[in-house]
N, C-alpha and C. Protein backbone atom coordinates (compact mmCIF):
# COMPACT_ATOMS: atom_id res chain seq x y z
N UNK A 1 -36.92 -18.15 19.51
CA UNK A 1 -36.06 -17.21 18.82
C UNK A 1 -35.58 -16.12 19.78
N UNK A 2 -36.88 -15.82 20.31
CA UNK A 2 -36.21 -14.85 21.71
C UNK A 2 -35.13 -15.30 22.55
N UNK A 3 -34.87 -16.38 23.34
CA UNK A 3 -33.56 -17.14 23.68
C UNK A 3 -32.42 -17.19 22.93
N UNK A 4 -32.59 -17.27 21.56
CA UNK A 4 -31.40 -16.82 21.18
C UNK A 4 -30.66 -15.61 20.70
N UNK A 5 -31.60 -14.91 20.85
CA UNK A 5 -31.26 -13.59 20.87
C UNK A 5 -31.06 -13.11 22.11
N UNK A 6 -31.20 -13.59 22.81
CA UNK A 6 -31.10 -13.25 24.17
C UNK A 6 -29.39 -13.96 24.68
N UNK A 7 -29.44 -15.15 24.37
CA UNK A 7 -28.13 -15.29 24.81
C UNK A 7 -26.88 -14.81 23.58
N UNK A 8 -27.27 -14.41 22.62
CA UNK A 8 -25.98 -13.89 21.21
C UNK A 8 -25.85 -12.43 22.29
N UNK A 9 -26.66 -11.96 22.22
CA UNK A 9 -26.81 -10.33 23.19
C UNK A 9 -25.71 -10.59 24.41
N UNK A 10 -25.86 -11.47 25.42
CA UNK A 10 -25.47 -11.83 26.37
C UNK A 10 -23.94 -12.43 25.79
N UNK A 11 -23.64 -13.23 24.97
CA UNK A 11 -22.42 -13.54 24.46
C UNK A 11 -21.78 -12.27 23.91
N UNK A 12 -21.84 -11.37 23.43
CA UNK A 12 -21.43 -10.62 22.80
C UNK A 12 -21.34 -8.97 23.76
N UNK A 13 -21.94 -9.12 24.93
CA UNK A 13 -22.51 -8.44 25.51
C UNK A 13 -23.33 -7.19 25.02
N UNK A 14 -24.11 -7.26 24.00
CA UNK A 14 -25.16 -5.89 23.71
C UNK A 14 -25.64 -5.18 24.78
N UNK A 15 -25.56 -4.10 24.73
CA UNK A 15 -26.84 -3.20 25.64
C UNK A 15 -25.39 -2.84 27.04
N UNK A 16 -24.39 -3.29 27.14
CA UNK A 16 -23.38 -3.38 28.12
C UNK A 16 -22.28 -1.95 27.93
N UNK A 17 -22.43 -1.71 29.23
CA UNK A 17 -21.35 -0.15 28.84
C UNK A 17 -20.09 -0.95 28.42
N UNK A 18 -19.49 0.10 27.70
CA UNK A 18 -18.41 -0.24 27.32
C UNK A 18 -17.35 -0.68 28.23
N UNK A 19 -17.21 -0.05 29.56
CA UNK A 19 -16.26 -0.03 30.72
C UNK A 19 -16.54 -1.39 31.39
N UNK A 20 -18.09 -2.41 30.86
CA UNK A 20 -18.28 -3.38 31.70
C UNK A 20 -18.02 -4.60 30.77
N UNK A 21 -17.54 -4.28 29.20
CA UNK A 21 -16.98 -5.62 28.32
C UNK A 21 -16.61 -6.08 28.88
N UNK A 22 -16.58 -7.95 29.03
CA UNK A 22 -15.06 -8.89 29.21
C UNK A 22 -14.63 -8.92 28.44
N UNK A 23 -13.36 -9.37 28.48
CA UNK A 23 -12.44 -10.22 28.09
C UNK A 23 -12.77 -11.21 26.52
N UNK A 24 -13.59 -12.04 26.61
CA UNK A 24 -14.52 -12.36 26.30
C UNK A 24 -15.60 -12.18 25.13
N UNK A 25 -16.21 -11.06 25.70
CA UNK A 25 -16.70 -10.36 24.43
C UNK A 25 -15.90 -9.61 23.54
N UNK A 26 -15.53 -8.60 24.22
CA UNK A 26 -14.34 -7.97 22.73
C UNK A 26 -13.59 -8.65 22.31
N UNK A 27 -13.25 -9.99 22.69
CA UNK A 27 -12.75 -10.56 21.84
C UNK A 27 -13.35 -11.50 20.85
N UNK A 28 -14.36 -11.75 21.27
CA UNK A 28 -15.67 -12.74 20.27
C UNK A 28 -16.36 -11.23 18.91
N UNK A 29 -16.82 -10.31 19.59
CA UNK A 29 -17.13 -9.11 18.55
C UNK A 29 -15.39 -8.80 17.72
N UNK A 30 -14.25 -8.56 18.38
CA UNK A 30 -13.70 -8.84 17.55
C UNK A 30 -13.14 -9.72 16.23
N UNK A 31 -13.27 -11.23 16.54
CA UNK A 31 -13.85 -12.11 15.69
C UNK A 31 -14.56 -11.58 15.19
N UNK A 32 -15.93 -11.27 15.22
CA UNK A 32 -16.99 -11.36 14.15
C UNK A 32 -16.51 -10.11 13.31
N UNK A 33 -15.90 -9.18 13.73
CA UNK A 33 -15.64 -7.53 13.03
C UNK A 33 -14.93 -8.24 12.22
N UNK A 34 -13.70 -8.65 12.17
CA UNK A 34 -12.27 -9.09 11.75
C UNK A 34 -13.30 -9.81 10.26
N UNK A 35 -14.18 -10.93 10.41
CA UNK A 35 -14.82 -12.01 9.74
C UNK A 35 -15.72 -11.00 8.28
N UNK A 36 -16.57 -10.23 9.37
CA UNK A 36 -17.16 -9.50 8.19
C UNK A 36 -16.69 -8.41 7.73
N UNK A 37 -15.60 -8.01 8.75
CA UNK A 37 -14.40 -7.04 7.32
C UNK A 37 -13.98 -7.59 6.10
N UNK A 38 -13.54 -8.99 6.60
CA UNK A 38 -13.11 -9.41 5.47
C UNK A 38 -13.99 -9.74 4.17
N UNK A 39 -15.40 -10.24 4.37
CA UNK A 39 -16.56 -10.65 3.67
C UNK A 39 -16.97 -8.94 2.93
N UNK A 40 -16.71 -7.92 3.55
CA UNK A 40 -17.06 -7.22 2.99
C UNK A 40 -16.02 -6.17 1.83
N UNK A 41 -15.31 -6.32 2.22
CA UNK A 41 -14.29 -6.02 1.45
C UNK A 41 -13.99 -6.71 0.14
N UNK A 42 -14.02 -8.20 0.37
CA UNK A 42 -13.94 -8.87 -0.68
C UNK A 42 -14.88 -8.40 -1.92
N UNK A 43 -16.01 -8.49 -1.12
CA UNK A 43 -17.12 -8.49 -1.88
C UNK A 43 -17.27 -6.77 -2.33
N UNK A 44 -16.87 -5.93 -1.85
CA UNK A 44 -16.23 -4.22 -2.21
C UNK A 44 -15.76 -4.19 -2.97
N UNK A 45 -14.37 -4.22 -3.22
CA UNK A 45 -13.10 -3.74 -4.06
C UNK A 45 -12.17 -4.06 -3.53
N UNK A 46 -10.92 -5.01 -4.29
CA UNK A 46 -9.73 -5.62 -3.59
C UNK A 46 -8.91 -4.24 -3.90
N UNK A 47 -9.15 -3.59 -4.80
CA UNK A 47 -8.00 -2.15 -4.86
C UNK A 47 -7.86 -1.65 -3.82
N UNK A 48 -8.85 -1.35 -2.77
CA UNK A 48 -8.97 -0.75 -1.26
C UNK A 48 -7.77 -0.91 -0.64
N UNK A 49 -7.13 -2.01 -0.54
CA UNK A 49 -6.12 -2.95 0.12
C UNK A 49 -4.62 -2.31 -0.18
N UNK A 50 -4.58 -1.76 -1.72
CA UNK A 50 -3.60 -1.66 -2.59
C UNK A 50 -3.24 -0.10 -2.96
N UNK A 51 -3.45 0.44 -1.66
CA UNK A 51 -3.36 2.37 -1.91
C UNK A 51 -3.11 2.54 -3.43
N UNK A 52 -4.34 2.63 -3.53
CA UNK A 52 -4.20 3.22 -5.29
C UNK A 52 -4.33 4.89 -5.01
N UNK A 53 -5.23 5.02 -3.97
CA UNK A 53 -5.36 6.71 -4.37
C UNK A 53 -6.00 7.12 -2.69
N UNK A 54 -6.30 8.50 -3.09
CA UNK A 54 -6.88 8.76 -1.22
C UNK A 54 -8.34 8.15 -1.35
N UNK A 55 -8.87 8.12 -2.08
CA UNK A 55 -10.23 7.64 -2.36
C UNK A 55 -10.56 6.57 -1.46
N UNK A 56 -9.50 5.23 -1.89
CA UNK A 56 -9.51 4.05 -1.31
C UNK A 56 -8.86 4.17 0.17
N UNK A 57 -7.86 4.89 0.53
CA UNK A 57 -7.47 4.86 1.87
C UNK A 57 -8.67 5.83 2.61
N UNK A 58 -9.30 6.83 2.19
CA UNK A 58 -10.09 7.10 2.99
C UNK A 58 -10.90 5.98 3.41
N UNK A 59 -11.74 5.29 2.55
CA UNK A 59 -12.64 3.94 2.67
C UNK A 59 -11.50 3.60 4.22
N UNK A 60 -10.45 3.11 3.94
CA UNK A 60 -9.81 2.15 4.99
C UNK A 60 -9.88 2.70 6.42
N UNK A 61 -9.62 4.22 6.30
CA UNK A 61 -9.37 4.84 7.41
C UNK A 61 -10.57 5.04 8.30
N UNK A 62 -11.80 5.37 7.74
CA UNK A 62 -13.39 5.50 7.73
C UNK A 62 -14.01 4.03 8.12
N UNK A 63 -13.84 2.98 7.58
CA UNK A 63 -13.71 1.77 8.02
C UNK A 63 -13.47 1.58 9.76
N UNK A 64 -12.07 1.58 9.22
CA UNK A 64 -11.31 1.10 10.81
C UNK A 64 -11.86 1.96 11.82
N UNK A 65 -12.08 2.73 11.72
CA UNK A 65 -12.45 4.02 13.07
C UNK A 65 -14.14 3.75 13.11
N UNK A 66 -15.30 3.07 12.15
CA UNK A 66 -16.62 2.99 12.70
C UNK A 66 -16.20 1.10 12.85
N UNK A 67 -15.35 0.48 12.57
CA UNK A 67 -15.68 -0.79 12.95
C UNK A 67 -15.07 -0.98 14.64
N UNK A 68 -13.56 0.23 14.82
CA UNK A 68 -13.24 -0.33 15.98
C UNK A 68 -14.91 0.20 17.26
N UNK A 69 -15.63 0.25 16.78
CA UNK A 69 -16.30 1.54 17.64
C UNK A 69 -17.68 -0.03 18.02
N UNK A 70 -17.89 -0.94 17.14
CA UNK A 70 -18.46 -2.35 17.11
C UNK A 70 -17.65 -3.06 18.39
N UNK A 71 -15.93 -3.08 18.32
CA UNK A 71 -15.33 -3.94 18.71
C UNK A 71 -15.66 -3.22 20.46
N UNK A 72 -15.01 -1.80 20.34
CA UNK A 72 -15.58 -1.58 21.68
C UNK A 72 -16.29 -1.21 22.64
N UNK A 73 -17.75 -1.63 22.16
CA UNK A 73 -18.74 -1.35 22.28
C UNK A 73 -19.40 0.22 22.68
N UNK A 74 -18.62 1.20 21.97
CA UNK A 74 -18.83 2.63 22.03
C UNK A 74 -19.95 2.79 21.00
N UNK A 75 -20.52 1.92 20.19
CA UNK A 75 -21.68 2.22 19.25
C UNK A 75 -22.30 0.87 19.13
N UNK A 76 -23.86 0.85 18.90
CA UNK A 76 -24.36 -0.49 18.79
C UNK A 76 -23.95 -1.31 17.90
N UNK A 77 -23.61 -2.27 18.26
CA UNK A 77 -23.15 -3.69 17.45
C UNK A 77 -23.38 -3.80 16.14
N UNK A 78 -24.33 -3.96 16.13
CA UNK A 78 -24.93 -4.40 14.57
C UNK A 78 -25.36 -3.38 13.77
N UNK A 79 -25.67 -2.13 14.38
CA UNK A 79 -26.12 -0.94 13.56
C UNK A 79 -24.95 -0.43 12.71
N UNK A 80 -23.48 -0.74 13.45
CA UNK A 80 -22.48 -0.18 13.20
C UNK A 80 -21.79 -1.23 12.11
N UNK A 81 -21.92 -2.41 12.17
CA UNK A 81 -21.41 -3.57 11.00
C UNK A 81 -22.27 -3.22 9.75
N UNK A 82 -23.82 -2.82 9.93
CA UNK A 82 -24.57 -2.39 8.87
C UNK A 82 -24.08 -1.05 8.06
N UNK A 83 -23.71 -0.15 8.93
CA UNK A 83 -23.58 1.15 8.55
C UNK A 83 -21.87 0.79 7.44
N UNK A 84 -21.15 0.08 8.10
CA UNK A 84 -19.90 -0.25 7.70
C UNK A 84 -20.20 -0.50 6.04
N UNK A 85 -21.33 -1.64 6.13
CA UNK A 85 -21.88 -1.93 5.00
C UNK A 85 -21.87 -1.03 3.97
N UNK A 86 -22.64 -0.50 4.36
CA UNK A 86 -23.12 0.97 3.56
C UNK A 86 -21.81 1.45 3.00
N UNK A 87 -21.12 1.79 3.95
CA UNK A 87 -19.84 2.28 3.60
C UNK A 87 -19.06 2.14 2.31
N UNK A 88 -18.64 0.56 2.77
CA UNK A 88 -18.45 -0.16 1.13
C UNK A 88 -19.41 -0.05 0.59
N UNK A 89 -20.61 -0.07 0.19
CA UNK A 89 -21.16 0.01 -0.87
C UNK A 89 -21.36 1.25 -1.84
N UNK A 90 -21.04 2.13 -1.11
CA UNK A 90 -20.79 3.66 -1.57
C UNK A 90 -19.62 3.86 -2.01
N UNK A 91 -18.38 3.21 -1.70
CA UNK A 91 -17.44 3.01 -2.18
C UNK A 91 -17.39 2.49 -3.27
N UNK A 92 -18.01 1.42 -3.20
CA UNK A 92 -18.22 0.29 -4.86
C UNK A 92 -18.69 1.52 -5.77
N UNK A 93 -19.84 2.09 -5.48
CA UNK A 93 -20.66 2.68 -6.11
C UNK A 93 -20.01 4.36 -7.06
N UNK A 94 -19.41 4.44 -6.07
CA UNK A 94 -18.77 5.32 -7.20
C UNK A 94 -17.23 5.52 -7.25
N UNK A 95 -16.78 3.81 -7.24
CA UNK A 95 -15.72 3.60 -8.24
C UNK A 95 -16.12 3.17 -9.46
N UNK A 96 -17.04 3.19 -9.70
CA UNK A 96 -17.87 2.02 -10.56
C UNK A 96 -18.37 2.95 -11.30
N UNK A 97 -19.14 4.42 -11.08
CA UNK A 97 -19.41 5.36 -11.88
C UNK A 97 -18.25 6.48 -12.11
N UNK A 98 -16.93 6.60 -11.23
CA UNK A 98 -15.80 7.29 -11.78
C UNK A 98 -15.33 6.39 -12.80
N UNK A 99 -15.45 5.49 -13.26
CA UNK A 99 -14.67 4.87 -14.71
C UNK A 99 -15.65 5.34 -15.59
N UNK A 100 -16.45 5.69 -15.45
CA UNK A 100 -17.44 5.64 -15.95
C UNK A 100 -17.54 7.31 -16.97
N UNK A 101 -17.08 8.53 -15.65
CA UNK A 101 -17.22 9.79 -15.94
C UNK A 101 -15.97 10.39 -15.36
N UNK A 102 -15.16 10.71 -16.41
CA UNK A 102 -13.65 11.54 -16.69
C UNK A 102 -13.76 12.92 -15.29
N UNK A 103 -14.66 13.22 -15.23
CA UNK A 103 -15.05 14.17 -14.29
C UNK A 103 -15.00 13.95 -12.93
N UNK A 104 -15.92 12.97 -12.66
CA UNK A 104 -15.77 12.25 -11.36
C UNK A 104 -14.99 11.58 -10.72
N UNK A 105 -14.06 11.16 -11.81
CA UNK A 105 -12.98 10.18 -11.34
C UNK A 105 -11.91 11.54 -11.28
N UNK A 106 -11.74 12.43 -11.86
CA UNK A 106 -10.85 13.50 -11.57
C UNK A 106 -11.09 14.13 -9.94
N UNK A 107 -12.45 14.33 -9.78
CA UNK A 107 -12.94 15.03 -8.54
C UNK A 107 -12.36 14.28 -7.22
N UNK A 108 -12.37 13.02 -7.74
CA UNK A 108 -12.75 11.65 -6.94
C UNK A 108 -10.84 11.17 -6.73
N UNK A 109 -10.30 10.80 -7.61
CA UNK A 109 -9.32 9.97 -7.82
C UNK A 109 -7.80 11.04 -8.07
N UNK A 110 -7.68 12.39 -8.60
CA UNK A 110 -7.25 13.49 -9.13
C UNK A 110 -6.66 12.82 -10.52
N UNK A 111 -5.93 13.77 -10.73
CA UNK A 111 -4.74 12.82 -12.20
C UNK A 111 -3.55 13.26 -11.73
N UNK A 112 -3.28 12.16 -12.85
CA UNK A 112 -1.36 12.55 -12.69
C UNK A 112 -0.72 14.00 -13.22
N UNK A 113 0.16 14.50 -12.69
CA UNK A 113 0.83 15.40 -12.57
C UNK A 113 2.67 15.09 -13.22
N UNK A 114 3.14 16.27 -14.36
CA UNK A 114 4.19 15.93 -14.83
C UNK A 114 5.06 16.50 -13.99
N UNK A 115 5.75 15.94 -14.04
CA UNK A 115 7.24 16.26 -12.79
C UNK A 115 8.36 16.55 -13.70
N UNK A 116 8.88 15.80 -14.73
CA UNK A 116 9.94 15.72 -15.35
C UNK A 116 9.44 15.79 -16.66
N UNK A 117 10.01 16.53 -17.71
CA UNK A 117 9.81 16.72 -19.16
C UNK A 117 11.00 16.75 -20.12
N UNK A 118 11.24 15.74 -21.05
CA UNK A 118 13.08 15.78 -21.26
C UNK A 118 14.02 15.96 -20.55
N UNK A 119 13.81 15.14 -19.33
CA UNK A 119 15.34 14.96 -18.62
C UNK A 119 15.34 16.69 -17.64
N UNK A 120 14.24 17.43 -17.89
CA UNK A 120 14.41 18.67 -17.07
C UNK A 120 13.25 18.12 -16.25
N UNK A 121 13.30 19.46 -14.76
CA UNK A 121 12.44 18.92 -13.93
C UNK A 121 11.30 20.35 -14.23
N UNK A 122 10.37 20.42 -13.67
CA UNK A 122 8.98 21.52 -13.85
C UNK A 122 8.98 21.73 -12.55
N UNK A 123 9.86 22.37 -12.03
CA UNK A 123 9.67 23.42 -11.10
C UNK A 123 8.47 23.22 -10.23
N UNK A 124 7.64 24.19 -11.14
CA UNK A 124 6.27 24.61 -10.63
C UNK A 124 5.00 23.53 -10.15
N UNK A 125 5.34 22.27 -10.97
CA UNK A 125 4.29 20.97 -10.59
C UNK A 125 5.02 20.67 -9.44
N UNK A 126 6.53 20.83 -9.16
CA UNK A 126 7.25 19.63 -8.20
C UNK A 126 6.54 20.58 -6.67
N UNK A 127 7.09 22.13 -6.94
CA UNK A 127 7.05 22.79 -5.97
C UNK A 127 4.80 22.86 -5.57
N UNK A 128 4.32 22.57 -6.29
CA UNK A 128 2.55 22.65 -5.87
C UNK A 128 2.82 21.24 -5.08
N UNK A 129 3.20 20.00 -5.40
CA UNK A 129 2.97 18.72 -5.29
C UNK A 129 3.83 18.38 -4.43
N UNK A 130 4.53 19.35 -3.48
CA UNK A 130 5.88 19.46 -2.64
C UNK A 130 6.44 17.97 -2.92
N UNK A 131 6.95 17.54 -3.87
CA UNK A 131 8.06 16.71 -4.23
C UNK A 131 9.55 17.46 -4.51
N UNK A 132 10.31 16.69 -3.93
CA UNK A 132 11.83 17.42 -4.28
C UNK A 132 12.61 16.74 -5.08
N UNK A 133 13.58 17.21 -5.96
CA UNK A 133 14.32 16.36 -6.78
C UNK A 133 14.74 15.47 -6.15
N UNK A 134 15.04 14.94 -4.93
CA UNK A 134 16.16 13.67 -4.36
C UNK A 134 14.98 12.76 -4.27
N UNK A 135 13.24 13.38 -4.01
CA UNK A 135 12.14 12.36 -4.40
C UNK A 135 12.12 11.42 -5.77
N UNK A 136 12.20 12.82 -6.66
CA UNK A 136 12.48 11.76 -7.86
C UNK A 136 13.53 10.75 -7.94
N UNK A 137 14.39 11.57 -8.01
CA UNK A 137 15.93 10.38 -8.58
C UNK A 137 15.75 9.57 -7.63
N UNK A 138 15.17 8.98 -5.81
CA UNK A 138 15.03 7.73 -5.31
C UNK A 138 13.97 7.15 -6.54
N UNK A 139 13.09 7.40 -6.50
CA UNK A 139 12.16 6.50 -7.66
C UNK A 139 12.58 6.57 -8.77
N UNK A 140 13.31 7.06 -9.33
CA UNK A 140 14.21 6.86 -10.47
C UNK A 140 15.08 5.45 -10.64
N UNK A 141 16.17 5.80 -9.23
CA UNK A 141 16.85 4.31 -9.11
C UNK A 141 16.20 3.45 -8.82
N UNK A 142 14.84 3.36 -7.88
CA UNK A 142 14.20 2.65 -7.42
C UNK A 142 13.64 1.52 -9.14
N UNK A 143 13.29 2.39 -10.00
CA UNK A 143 13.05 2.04 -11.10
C UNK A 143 14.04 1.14 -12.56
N UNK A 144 15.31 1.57 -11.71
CA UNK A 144 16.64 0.54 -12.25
C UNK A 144 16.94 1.74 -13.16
N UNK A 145 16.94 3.61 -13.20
CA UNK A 145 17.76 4.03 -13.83
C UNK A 145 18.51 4.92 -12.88
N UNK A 146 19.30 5.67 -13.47
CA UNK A 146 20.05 6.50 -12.60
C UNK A 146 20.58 7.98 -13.20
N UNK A 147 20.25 8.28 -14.63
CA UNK A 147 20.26 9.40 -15.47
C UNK A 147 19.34 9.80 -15.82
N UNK A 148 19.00 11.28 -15.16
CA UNK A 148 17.35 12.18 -15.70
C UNK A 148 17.59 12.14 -16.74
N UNK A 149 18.61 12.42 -17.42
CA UNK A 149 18.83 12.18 -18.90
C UNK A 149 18.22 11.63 -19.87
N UNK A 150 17.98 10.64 -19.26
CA UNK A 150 17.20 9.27 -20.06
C UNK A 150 16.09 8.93 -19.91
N UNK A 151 15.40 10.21 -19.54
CA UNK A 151 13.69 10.12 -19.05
C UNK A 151 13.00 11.30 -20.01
N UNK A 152 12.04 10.78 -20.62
CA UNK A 152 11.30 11.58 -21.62
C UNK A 152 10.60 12.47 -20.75
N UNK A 153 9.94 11.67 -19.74
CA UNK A 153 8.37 12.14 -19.18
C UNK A 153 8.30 11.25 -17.57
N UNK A 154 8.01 11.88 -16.57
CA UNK A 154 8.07 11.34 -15.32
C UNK A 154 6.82 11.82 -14.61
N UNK A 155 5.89 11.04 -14.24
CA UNK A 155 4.31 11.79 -14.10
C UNK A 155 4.35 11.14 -12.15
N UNK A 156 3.72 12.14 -11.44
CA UNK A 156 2.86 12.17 -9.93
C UNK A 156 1.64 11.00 -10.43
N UNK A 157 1.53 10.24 -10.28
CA UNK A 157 0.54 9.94 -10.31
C UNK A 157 -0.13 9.39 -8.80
N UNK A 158 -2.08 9.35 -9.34
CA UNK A 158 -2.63 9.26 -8.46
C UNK A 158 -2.42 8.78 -7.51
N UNK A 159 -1.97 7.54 -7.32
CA UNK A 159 -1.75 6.52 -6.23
C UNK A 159 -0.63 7.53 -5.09
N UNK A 160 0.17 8.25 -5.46
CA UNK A 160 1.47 8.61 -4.73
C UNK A 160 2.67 8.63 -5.37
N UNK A 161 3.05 7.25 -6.25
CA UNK A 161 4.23 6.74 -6.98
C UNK A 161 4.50 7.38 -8.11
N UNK A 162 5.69 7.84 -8.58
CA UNK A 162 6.21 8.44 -9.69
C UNK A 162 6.61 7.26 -11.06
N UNK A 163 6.11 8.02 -12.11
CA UNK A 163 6.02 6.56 -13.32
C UNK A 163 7.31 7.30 -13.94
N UNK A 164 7.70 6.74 -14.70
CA UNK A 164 9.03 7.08 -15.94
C UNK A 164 8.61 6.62 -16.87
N UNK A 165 8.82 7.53 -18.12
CA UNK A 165 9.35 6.93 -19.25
C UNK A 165 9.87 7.19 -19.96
N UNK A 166 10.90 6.63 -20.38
CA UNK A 166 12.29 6.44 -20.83
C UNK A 166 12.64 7.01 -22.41
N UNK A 167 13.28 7.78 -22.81
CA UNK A 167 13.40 8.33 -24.14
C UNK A 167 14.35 6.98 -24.69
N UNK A 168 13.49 6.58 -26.13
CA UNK A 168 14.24 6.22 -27.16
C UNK A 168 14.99 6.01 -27.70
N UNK A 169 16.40 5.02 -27.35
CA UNK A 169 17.90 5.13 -27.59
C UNK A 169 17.98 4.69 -29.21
């Protein structure tokens, strides 16, 4: 068992300054990063993927910056795929208890914010949430309309994206 730990170490180069990687290895630890990103993620939350909110892009951003640190051997190998672990699982863990508690998921996730109220805009949400009217009306058309007119209610929501909905003809 010692031999093979001895040559995975040696394949992968463990214990090796970073300045003395080949070719070779960062690219084989890259493989394996790339492999169990994906295994772990899956097995996380596919929303991660799908900027729902900062919650989940933090995960991504927090991610990428302790996994590239595996790939180039600036932190130990495997301590750092473990810790990654962790990562997602703390992630799972309280997306899983923000559905759970109106509170946490506010702390966690924020809420949506009204922008537009009968075809008028709210000032005061647009100007906190620095959105400008030419923000809206692109996601307006973007949405297949083209008259504030015809918008009851237009909410910030969490993710970034502006929702509509449409007054009653």
């Amino acid at each position: 068992m010692q031999s093979f730990w001895n040559f995975v170490g040696t394949l992968l180069g463990l214990g090796t300054e970073p300045k003395d990687l080949s070719f070779l290895q960062i690219s084989l630890r890259g493989v394996i990063v790339l492999l169990f990103t994906l295994i772990i993620i899956r097995l996380g939350d596919k929303r991660s993927l799908s900027k729902k909110s900062a919650f989940d892009a933090a995960l991504l951003i927090i991610l990428a910056s302790v996994l590239a640190r595996a790939i180039n051997g600036s932190a130990a190998f495997f301590a750092t795929l473990g810790g990654s672990a962790v990562i997602v699982v703390l992630h799972r863990v309280l997306a899983y208890t923000s559905c759970r508690s109106d509170g946490l998921r506010r702390l966690i996730k924020g809420k949506p914010k009204e922008l537009v109220r009968d075809g008028e805009f709210i000032r005061s949400h647009m100007r906190r949430d620095h959105v400008a009217d030419e923000d809206v009306r692109e996601d307006l058309r973007l949405d297949g309309e083209e008259d504030l007119a015809n918008i009851k209610v237009a909410r910030l929501e969490c993710s970034g994206d502006i929702s509509f909905i449409k007054k009653k003809q």
